[in-house]
PDB file of N, CA and C in Angstrom:
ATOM      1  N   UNK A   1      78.874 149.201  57.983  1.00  0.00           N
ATOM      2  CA  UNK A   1      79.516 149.619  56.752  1.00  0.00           C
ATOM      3  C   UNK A   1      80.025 151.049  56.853  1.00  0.00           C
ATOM      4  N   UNK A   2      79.498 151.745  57.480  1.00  0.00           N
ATOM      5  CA  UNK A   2      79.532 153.319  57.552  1.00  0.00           C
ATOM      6  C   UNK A   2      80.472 153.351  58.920  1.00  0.00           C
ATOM      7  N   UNK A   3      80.604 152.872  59.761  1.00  0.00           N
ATOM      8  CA  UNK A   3      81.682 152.689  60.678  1.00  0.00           C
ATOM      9  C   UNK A   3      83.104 152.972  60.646  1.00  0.00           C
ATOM     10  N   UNK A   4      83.561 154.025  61.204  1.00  0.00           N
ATOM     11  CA  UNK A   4      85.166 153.972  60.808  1.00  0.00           C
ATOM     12  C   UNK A   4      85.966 153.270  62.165  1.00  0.00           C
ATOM     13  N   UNK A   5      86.906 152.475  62.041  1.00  0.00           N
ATOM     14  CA  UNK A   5      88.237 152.427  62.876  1.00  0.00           C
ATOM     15  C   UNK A   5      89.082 152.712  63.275  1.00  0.00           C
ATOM     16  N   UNK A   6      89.137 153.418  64.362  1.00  0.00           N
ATOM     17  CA  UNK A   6      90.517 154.822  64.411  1.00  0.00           C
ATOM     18  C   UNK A   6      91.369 153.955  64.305  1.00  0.00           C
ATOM     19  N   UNK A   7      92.333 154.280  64.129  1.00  0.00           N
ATOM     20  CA  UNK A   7      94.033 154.335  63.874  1.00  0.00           C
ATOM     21  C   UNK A   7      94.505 153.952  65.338  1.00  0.00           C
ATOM     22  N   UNK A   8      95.769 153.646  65.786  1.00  0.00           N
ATOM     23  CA  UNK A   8      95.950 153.698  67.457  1.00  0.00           C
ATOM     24  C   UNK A   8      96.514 154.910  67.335  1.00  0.00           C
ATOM     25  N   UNK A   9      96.985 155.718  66.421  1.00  0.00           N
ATOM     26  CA  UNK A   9      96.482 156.921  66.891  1.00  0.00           C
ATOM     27  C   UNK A   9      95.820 157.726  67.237  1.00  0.00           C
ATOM     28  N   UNK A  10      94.511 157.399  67.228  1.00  0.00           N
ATOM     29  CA  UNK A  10      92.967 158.293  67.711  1.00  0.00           C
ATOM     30  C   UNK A  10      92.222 158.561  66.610  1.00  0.00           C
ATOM     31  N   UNK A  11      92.805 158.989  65.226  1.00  0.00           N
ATOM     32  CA  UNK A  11      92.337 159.267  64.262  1.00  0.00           C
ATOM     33  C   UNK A  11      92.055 158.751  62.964  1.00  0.00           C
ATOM     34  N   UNK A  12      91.074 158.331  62.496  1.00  0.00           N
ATOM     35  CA  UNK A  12      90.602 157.606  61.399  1.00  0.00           C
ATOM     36  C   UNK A  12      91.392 157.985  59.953  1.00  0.00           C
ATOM     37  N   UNK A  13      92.209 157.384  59.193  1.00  0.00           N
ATOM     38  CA  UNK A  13      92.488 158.003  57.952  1.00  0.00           C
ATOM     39  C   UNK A  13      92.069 156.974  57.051  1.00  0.00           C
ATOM     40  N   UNK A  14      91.286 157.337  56.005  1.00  0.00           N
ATOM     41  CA  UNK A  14      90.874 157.349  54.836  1.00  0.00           C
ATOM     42  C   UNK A  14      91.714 156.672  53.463  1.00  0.00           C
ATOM     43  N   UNK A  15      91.304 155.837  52.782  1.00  0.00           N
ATOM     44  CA  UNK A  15      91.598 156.438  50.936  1.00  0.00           C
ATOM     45  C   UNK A  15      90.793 156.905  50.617  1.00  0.00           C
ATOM     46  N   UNK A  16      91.885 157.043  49.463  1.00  0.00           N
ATOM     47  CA  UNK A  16      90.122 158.030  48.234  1.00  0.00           C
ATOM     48  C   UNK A  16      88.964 157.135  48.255  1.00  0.00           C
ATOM     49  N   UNK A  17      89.768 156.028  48.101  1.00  0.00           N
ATOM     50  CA  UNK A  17      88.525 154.525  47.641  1.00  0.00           C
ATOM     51  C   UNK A  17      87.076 154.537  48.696  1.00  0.00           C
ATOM     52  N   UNK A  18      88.093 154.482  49.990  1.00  0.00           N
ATOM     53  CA  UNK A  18      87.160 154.022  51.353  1.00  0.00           C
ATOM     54  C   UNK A  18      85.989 155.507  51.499  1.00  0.00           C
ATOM     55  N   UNK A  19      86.428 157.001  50.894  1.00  0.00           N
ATOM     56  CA  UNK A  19      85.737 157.744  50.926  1.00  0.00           C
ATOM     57  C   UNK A  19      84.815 157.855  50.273  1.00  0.00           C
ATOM     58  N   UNK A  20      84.535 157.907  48.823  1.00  0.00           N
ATOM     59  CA  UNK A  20      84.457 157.249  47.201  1.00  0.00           C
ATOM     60  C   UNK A  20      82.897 156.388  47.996  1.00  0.00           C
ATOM     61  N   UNK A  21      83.294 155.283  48.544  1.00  0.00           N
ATOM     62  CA  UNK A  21      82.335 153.995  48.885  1.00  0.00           C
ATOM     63  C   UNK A  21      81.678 154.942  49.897  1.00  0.00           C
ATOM     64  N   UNK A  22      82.377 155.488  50.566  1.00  0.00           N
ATOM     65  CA  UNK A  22      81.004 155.626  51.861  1.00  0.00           C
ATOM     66  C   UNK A  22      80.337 156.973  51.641  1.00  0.00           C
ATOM     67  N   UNK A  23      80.790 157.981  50.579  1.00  0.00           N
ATOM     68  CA  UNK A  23      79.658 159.201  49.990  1.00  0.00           C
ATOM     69  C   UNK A  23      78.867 158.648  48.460  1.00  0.00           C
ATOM     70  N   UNK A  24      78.884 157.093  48.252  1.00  0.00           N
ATOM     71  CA  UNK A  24      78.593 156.676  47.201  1.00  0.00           C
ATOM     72  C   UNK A  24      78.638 157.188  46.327  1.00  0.00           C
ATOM     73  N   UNK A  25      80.151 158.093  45.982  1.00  0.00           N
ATOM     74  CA  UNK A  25      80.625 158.760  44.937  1.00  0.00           C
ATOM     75  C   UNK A  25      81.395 158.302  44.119  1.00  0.00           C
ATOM     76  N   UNK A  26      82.022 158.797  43.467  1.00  0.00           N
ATOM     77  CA  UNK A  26      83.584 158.289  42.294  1.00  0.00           C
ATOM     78  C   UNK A  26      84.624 158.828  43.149  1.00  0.00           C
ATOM     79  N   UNK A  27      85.636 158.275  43.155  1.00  0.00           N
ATOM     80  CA  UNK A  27      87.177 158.405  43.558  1.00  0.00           C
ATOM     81  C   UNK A  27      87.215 160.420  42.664  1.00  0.00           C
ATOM     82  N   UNK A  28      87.112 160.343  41.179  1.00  0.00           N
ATOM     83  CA  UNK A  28      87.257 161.405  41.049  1.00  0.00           C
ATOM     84  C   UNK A  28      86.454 162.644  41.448  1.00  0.00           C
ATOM     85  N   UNK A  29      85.159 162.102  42.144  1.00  0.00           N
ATOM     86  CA  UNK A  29      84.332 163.045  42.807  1.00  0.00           C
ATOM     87  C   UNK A  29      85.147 163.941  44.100  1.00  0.00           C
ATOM     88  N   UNK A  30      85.601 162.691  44.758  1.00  0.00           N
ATOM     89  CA  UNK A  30      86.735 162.932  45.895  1.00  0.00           C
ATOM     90  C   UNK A  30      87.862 164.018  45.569  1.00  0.00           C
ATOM     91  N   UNK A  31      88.385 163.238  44.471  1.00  0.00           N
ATOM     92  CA  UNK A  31      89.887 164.309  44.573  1.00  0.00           C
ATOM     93  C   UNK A  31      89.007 165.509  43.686  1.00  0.00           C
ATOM     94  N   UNK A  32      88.205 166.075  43.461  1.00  0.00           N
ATOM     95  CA  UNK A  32      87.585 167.386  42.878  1.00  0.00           C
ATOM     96  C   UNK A  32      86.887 167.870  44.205  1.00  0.00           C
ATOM     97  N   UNK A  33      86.772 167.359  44.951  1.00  0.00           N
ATOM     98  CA  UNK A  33      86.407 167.830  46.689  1.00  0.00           C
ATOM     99  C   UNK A  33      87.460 168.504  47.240  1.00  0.00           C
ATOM    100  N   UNK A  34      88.678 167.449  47.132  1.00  0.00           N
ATOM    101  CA  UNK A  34      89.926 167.918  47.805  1.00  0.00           C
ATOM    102  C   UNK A  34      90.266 168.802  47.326  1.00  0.00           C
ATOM    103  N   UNK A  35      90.563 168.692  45.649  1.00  0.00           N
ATOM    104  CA  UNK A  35      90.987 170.105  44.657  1.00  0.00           C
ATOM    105  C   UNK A  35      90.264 171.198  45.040  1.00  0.00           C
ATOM    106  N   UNK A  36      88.988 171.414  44.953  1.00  0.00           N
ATOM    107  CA  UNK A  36      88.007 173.049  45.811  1.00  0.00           C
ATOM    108  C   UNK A  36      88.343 173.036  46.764  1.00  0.00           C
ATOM    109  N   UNK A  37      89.094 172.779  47.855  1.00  0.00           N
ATOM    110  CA  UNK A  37      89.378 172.702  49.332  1.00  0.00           C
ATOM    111  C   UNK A  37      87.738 172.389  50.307  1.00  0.00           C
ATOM    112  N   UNK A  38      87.130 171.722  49.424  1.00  0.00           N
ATOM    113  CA  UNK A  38      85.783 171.294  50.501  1.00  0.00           C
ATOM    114  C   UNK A  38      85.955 170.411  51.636  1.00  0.00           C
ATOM    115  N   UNK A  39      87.314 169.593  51.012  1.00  0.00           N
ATOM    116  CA  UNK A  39      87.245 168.456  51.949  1.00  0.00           C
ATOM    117  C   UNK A  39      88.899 168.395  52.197  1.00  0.00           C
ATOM    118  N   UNK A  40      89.642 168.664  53.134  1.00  0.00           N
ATOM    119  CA  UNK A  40      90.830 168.536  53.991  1.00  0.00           C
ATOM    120  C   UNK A  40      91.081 166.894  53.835  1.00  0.00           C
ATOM    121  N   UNK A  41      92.441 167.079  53.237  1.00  0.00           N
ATOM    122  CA  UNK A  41      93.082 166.065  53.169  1.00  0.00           C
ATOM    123  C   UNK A  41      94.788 165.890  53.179  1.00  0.00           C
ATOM    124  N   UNK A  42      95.525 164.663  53.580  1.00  0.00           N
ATOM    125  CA  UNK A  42      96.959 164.755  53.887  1.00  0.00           C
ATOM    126  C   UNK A  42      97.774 163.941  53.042  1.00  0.00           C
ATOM    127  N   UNK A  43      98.812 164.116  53.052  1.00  0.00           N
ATOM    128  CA  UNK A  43      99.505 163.205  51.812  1.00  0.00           C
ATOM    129  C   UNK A  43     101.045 162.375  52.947  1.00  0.00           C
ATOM    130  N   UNK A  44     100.419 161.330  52.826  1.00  0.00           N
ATOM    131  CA  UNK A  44     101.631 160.340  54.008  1.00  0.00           C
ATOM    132  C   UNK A  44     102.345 159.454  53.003  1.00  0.00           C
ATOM    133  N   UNK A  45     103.598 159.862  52.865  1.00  0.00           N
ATOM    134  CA  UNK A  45     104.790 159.068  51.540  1.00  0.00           C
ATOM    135  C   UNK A  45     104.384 158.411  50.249  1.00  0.00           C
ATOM    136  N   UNK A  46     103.071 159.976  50.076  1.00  0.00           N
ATOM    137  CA  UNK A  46     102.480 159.667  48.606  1.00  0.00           C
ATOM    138  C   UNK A  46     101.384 159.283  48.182  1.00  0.00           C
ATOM    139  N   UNK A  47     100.803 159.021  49.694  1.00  0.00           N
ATOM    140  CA  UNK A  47      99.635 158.377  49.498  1.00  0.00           C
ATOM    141  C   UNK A  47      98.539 159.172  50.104  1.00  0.00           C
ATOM    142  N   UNK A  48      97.261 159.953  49.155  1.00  0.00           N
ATOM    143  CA  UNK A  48      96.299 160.834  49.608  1.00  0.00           C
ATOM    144  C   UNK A  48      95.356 160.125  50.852  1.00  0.00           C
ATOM    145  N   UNK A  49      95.330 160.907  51.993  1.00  0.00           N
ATOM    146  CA  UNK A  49      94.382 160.252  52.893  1.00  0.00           C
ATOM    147  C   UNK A  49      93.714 161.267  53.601  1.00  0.00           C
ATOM    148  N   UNK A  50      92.276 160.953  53.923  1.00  0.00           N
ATOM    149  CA  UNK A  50      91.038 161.782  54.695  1.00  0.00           C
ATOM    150  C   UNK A  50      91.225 161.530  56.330  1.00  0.00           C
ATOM    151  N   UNK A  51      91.058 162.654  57.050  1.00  0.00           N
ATOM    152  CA  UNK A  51      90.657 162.427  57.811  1.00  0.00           C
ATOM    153  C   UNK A  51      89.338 162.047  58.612  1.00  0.00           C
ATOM    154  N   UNK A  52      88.903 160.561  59.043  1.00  0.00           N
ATOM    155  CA  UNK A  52      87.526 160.841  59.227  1.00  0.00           C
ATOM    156  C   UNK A  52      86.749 162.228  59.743  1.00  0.00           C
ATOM    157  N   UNK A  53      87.526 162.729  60.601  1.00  0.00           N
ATOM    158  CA  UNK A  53      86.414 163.938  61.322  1.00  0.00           C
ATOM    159  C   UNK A  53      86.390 165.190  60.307  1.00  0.00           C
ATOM    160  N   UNK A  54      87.235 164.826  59.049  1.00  0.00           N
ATOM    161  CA  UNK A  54      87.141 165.752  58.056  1.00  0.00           C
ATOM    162  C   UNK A  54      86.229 165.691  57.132  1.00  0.00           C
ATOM    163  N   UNK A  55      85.766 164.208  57.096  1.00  0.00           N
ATOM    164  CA  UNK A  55      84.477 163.676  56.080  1.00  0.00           C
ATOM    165  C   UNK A  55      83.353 163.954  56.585  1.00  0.00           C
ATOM    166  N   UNK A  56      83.315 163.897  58.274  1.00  0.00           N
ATOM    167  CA  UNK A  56      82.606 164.047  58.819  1.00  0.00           C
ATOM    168  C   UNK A  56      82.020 165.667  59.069  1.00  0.00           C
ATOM    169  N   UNK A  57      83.074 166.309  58.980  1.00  0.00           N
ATOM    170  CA  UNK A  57      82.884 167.573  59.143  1.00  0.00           C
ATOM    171  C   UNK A  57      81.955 168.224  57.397  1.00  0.00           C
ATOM    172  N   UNK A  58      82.234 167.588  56.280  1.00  0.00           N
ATOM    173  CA  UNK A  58      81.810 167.745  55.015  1.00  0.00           C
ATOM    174  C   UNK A  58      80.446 167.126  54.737  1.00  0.00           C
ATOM    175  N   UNK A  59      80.241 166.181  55.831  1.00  0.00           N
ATOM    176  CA  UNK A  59      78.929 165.706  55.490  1.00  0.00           C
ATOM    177  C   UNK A  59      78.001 166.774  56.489  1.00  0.00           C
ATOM    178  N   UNK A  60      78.291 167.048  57.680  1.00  0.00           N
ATOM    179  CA  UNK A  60      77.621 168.174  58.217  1.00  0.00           C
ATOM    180  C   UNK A  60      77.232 169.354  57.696  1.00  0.00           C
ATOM    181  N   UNK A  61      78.570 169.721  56.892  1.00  0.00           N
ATOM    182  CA  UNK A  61      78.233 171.571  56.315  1.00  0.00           C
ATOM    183  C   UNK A  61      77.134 171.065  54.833  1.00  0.00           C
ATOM    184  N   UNK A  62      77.379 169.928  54.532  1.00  0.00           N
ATOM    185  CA  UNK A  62      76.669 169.746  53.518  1.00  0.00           C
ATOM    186  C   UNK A  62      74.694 169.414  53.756  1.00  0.00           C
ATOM    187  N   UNK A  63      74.723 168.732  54.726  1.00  0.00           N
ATOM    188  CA  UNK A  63      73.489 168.482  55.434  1.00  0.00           C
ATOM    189  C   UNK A  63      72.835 169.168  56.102  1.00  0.00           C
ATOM    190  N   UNK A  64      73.747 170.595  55.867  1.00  0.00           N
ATOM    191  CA  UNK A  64      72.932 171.817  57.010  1.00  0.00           C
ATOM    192  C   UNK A  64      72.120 173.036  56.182  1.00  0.00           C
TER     193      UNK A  64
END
C-alpha cells in the first residue's frame, strides 16, 4: 500500500489524493503543507503533483 511506482521517468509523482491516503491525512491537510512550503510540489497542465522523494523527504524531517 505504501509502495510507490516510478514513472518511466525515474520519478514517482503524486496527487493530492494518493498523498492525503498514504500520510492518512485530508487532501486539505496536503495543500496547507504545500501552501507553508513544507512539502515541494509541481503543477503539470493544472494538475498539483508530489514528488515521491519529496514526501519522502517530509516524512524524514518530520520523524527526526
Amino acid at each position: 500500500m505504501n509502495n510507490f511506482t516510478p514513472n518511466p521517468v525515474g520519478e514517482g509523482l503524486l496527487r493530492i489524493r494518493e498523498v492525503a491516503n498514504y500520510l492518512r491525512s485530508s487532501e486539505k491537510t496536503v495543500r496547507r503543507l504545500i501552501i507553508d512550503g513544507k512539502l515541494r510540489s509541481v503543477k503539470v497542465r493544472g494538475l498539483r503533483l508530489v514528488r515521491a522523494s519529496d514526501l519522502h523527504a517530509l516524512i524524514e524531517t518530520s520523524s527526526a
